[in-house]
Protein backbone atom coordinates (compact mmCIF):
# COMPACT_ATOMS: atom_id res chain seq x y z
CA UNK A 1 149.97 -16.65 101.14
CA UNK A 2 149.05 -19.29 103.49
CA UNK A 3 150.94 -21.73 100.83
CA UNK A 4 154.17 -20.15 101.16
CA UNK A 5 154.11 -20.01 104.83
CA UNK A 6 153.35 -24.06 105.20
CA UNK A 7 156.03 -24.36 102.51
CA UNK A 8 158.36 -22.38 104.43
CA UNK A 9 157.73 -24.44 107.56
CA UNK A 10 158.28 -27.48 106.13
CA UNK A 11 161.65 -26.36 104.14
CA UNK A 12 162.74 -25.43 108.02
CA UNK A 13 161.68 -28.44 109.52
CA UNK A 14 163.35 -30.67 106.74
CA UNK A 15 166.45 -28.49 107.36
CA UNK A 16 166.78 -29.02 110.78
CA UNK A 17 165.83 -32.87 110.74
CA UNK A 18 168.95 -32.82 108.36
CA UNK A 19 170.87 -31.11 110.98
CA UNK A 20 173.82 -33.43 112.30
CA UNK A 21 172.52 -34.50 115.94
CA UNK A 22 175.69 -34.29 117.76
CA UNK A 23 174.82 -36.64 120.81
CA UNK A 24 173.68 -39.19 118.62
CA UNK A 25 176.81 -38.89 116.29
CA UNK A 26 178.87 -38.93 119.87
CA UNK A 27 177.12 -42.23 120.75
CA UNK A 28 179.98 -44.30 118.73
CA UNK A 29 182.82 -42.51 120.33
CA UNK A 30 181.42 -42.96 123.69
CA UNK A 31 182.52 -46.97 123.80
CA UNK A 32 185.93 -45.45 124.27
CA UNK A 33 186.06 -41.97 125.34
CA UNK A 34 182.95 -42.49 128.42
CA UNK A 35 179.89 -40.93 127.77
CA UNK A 36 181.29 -37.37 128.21
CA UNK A 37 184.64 -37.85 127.29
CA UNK A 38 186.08 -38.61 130.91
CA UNK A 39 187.86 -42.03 130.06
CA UNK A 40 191.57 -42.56 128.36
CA UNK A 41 190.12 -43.92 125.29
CA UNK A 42 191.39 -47.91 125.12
CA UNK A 43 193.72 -46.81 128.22
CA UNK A 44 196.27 -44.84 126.44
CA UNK A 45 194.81 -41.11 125.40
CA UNK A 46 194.29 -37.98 127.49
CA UNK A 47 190.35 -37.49 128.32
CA UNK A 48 188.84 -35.10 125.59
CA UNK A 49 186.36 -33.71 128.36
CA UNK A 50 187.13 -30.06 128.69
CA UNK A 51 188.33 -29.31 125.06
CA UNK A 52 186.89 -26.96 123.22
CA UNK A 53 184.90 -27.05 120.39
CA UNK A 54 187.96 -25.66 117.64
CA UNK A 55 190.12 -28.04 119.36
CA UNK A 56 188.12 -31.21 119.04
CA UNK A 57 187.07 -30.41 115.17
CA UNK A 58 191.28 -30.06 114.43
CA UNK A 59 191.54 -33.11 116.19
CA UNK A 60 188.82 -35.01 114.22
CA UNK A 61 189.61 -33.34 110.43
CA UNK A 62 193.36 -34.83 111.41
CA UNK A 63 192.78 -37.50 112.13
CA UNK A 64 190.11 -38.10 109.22
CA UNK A 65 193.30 -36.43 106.76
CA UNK A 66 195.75 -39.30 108.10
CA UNK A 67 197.87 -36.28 109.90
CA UNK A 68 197.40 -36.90 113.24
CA UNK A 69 198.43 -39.33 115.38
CA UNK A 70 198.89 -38.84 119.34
CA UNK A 71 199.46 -41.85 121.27
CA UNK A 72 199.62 -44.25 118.48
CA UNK A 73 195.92 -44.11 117.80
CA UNK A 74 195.91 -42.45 113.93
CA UNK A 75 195.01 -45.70 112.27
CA UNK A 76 192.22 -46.62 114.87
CA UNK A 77 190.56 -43.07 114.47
CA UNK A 78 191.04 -42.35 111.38
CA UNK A 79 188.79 -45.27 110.53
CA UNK A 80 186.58 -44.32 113.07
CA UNK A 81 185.92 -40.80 111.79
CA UNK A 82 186.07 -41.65 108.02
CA UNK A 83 182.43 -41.28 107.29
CA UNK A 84 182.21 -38.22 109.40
CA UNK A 85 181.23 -34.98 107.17
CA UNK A 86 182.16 -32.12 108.05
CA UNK A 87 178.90 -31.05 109.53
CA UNK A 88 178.73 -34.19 112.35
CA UNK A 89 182.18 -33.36 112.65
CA UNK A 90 181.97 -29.85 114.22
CA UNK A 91 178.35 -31.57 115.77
CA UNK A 92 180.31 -33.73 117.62
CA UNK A 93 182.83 -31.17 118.55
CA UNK A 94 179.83 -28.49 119.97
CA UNK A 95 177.99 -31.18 121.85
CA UNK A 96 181.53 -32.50 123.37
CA UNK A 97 182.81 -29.14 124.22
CA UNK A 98 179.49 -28.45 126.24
CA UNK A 99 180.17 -31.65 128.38
């Protein structure tokens, strides 16, 4: 019994080291966007503070499909959010939204 119960500890501990760390993923975006989404990314977007968390993952799976592109900035994003899965995708979208 007291086999299972370390085993079962560890499975959740590996499962939650796994987890996509949302600030950390947010880290690369923050160049542009400011460190809680305040800025214009490169001058020319709207802030992303204040969206919520279904509206940032749309954003991000768009521009990752190549379908979205507001203010001219599909190519840039697209490449930035390439090797995104979908789990540091909606990461990124529950940290943001809580900004």
């Amino acid at each position: 019994m007291k086999k299972l119960a370390v085993v079962a500890l560890a499975s959740v501990t590996a499962i939650s080291l796994m987890a996509a760390d949302g600030a950390a993923l947010y880290k690369k975006c923050a160049g542009c966007h400011g460190l809680h989404g305040e800025k214009k990314a490169l001058g020319k977007s709207a802030p992303i503070k204040g969206w919520d968390k279904e509206k940032i993952i749309e954003a991000l799976k768009g521009y990752k499909a190549g379908t979205r592109n507001v203010y001219g900035m599909g190519a840039l994003m697209k490449g930035q959010v390439a090797s995104l899965s979908d789990a540091d995708i909606e990461a990124i979208a529950d940290y943001l939204s809580k900004q």
